[in-house]
Protein backbone atom coordinates (compact mmCIF):
# COMPACT_ATOMS: atom_id res chain seq x y z
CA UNK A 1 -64.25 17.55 21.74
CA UNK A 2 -62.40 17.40 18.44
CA UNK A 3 -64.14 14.33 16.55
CA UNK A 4 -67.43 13.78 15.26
CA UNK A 5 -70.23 11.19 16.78
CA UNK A 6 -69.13 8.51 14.75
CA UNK A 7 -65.76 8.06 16.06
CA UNK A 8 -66.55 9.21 20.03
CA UNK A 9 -69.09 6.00 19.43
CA UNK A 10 -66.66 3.36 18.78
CA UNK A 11 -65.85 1.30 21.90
CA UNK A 12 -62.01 2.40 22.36
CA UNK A 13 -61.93 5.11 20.41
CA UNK A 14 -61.53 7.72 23.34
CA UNK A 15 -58.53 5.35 24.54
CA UNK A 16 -57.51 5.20 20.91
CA UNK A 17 -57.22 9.37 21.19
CA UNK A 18 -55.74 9.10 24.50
CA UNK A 19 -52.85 6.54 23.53
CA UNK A 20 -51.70 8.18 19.86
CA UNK A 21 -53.07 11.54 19.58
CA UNK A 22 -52.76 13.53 22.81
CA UNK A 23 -49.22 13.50 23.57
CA UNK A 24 -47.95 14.61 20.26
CA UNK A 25 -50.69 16.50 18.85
CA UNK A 26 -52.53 18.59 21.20
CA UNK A 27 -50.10 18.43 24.30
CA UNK A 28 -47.52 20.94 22.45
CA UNK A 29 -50.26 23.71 22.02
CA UNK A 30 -51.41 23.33 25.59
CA UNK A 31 -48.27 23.80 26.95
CA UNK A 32 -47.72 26.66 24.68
CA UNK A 33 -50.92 28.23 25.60
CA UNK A 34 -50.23 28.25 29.36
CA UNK A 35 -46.34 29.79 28.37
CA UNK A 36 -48.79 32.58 26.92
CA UNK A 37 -50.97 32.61 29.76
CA UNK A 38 -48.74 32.78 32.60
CA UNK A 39 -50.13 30.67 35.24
CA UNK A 40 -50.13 32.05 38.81
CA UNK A 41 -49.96 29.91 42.02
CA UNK A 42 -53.82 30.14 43.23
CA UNK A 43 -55.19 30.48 39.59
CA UNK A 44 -58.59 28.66 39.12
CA UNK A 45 -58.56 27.44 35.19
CA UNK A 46 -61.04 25.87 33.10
CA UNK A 47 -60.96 23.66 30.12
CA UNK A 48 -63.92 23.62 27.90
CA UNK A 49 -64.56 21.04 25.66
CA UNK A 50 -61.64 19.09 27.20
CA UNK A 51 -61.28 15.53 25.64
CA UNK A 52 -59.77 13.32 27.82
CA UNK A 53 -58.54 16.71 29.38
CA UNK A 54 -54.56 17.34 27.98
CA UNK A 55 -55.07 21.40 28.75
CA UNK A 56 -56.19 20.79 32.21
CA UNK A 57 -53.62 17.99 33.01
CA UNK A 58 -50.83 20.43 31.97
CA UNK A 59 -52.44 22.90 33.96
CA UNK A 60 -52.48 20.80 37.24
CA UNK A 61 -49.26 19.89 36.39
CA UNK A 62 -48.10 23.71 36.44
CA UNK A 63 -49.72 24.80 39.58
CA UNK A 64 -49.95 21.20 41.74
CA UNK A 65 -51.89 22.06 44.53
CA UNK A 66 -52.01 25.57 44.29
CA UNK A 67 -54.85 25.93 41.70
CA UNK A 68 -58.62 24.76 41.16
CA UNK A 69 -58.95 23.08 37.76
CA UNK A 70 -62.40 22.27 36.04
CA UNK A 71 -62.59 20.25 32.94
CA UNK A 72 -65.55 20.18 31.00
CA UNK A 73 -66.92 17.86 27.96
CA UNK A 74 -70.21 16.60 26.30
CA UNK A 75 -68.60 13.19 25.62
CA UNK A 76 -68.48 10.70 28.82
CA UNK A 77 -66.60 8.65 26.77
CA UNK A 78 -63.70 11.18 26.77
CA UNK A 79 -64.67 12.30 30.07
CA UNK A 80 -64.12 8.38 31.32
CA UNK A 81 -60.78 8.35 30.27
CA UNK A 82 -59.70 11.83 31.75
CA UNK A 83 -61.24 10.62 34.97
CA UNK A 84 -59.23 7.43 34.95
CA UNK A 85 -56.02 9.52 33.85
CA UNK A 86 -56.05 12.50 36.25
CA UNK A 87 -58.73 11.37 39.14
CA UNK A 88 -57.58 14.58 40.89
CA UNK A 89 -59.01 17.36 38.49
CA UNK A 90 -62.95 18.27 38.58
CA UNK A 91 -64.12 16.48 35.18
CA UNK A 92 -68.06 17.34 34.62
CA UNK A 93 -69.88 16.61 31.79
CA UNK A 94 -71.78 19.46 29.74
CA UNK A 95 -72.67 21.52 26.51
CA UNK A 96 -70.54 24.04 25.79
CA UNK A 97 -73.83 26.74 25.32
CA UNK A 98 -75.61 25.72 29.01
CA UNK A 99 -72.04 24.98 30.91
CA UNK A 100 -72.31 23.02 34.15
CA UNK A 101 -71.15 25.80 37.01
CA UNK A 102 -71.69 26.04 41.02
CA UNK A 103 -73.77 28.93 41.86
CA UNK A 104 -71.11 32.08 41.47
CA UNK A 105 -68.36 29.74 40.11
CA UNK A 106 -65.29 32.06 37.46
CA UNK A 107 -62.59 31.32 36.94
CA UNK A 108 -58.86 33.38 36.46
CA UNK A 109 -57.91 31.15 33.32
CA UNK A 110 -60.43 29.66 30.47
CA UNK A 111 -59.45 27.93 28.21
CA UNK A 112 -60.54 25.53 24.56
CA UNK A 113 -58.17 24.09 22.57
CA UNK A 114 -59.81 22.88 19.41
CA UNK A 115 -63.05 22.77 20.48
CA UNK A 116 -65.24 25.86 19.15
CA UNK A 117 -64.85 24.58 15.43
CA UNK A 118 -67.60 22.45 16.79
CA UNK A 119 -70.11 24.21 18.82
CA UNK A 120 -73.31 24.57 16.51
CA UNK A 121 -73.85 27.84 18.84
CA UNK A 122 -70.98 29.66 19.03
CA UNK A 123 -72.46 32.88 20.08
CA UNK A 124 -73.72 30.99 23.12
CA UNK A 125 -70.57 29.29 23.69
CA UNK A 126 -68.38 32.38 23.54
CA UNK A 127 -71.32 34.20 26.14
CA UNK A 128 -70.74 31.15 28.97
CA UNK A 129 -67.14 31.63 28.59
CA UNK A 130 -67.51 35.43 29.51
CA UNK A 131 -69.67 34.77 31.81
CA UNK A 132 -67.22 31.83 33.61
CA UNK A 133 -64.55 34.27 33.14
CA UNK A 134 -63.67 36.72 36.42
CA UNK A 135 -63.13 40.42 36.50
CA UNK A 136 -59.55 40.55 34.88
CA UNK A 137 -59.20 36.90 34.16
CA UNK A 138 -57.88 35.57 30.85
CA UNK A 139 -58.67 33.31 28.01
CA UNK A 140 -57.24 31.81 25.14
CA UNK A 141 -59.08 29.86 22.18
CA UNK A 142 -57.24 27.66 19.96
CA UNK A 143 -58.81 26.80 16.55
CA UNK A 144 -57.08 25.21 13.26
CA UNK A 145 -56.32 26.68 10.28
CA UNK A 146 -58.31 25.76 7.31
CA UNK A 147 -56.20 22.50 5.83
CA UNK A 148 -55.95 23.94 2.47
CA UNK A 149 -53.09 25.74 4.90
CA UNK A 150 -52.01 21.89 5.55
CA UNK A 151 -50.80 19.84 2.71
CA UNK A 152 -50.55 16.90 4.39
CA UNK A 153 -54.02 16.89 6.27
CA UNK A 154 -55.30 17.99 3.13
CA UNK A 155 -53.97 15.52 0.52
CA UNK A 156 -55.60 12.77 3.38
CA UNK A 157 -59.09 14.75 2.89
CA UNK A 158 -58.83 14.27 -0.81
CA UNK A 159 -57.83 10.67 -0.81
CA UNK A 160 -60.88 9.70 1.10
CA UNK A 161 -62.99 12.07 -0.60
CA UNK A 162 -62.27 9.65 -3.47
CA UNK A 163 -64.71 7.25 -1.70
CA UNK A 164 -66.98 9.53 0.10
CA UNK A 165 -67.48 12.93 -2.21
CA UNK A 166 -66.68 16.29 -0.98
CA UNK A 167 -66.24 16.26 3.05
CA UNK A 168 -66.96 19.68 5.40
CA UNK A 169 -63.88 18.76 8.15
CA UNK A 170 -65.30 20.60 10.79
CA UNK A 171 -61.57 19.92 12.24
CA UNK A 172 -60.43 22.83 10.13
CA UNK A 173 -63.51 24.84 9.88
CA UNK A 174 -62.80 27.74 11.77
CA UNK A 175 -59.56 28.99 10.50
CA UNK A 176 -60.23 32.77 9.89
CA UNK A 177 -58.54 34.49 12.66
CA UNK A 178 -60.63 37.91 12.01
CA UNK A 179 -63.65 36.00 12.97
CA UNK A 180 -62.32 34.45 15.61
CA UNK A 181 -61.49 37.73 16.97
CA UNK A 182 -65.04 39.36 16.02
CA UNK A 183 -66.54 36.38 17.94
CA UNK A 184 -64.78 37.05 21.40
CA UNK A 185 -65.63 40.71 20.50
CA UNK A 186 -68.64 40.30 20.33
CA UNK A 187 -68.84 38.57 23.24
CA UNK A 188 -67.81 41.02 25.41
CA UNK A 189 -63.97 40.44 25.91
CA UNK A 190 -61.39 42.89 26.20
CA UNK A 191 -57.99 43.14 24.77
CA UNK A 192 -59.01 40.72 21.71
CA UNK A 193 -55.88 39.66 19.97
CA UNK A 194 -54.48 36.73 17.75
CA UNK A 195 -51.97 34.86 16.24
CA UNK A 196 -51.24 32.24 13.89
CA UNK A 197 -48.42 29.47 15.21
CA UNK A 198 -47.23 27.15 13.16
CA UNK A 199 -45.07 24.01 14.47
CA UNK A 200 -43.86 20.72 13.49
CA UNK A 201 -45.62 17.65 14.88
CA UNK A 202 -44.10 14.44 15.03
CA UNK A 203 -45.39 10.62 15.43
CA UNK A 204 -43.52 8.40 16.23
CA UNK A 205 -45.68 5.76 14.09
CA UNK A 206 -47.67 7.66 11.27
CA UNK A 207 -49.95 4.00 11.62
CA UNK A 208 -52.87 4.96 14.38
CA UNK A 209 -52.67 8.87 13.26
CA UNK A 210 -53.80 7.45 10.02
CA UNK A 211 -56.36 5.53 10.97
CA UNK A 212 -57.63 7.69 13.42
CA UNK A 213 -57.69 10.60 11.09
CA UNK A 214 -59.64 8.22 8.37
CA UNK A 215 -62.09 7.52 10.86
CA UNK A 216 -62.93 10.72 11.97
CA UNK A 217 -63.21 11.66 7.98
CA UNK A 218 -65.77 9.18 7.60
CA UNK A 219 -67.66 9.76 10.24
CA UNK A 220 -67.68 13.75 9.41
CA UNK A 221 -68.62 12.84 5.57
CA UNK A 222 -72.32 12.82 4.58
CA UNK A 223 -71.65 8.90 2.75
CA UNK A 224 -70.13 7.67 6.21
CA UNK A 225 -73.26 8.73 8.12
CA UNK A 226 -75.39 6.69 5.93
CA UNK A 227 -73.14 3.63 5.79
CA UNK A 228 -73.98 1.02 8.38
CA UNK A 229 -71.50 -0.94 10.68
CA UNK A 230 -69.60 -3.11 8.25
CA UNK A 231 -69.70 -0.85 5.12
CA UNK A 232 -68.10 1.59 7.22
CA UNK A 233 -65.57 -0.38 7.98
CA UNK A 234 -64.62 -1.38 5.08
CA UNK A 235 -64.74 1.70 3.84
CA UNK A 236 -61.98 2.82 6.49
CA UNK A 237 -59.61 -0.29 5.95
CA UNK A 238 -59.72 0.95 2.20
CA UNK A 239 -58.96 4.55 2.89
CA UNK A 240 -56.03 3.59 4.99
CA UNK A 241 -54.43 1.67 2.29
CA UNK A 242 -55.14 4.32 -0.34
CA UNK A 243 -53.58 6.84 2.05
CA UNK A 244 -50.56 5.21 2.99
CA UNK A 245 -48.39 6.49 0.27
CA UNK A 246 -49.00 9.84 1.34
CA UNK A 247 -46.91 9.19 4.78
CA UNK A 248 -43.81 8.77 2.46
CA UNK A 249 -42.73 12.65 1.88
CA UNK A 250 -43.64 12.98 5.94
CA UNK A 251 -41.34 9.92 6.92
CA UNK A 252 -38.20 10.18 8.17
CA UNK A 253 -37.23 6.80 9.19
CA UNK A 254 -38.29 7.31 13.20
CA UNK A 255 -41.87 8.38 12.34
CA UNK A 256 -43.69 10.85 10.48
CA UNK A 257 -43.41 14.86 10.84
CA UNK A 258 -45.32 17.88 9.34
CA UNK A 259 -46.71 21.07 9.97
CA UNK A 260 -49.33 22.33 11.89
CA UNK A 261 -51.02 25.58 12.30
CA UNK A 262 -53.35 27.58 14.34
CA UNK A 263 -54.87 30.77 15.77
CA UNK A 264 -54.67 31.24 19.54
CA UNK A 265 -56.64 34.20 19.84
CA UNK A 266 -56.61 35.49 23.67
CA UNK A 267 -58.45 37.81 25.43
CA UNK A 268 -59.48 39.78 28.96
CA UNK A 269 -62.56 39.73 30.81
């Protein structure tokens, strides 16, 4: 969903995400996605490129019994945990350009949070959400703004770039709303419109987001992809230390906070 191969690979790393990331990070712009949205009783939503499936959990947990949720991911990994989390929901596993549907399957509500930043097609990825999309039905897409918008995130990139060279964080790749917008355009979608949100997040230990984040900035840099097993370790445990000192400005004594900000661009079919 949101992390390169590298760190979906590692053993726990999905339960890793699960444990320390969703609740604080990605739970807030779900829930202020679906405040945007409007959920009806009835809706049928889907979440593509899910994770261990935070947007369609919040959705269930909005319309209960009176909705049809589909969750959708290319990582079983992430797709193990959501199962084991929400056993309810419809988790299937799939590429976001050739996405798994039942013969004359839309949906009223589509929806990915952090997850076209990723797609290496993104023309083909925008066309199967217009085509899962009903007559009238809605979507939202939620991508990052470029960390040079992010001191924090930033000044982590540049501490491990110290180790690795220059790394592409495909995290924060696709922060230019206007081409967000000409994307969904393009697409076909009606009523194209964005917005930038910003909003504090807060940890309440700034430990696993660290190490987390480190991993995922090896595995995204060109070094880390050549390093095997041990080297990248090592290289991960030294990050981590280097990068500790610049929780300190973000600490304040029951965790770490800073800001956060993305488009939610949202459209019509």
């Amino acid at each position: 969903m949101t992390l390169p191969s590298y760190a979906m690979n590692q053993a726990t790393f999905s339960e890793m995400y699960e444990r320390w990331l969703v609740d604080p990070l990605f739970r807030p712009w779900a829930e202020m996605t679906f405040d945007e949205l409007e959920l009806s009783p009835g809706d049928r939503v889907l979440d593509i490129a899910c994770g261990t499936g935070i947007v369609a959990r919040v959705a269930k947990e909005r319309l209960g019994d009176a909705g049809y949720i589909v969750g959708i991911d290319i990582s079983s990994d992430m797709l193990a945990v959501a199962r084991a989390v929400a056993p309810r929901i419809d988790w299937r596993e799939g590429n976001a350009s050739a996405l798994p549907f039942r013969d004359g399957e839309q949906f009223d509500i589509v929806v990915c949070q952090q997850g076209m930043q990723f797609f290496p097609d993104k023309h083909a990825a925008t066309a199967q959400m217009r085509r899962a999309l009903a007559k009238g039905g809605r979507l939202a897409v939620a991508t990052w703004r470029s960390d040079d918008e992010i001191p924090f995130v930033r000044e982590l990139r540049r501490v491990a770039e110290r180790h690795l060279g220059a790394i592409a964080d495909q995290r924060y790749s696709f922060g230019d709303a206007a081409a967000l917008e000409a994307l969904l355009r393009d697409a076909g979608f009606h009523g194209v419109r964005s917005r930038t949100i910003s909003r504090t997040i807060r940890f309440k230990d700034g430990a696993p987001f660290l190490r987390l984040n480190t991993m995922a900035l090896v595995g995204m840099s060109a070094a880390g992809k050549d390093m095997g097993d041990q080297e990248r370790k090592r290289v991960v445990e030294k990050v981590v230390s280097e990068s500790a000192p610049a929780l300190q400005p973000y600490s304040d004594g029951s965790g770490i906070a800073f800001e956060l900000s993305t488009n939610l661009a949202t459209a019509r079919g």
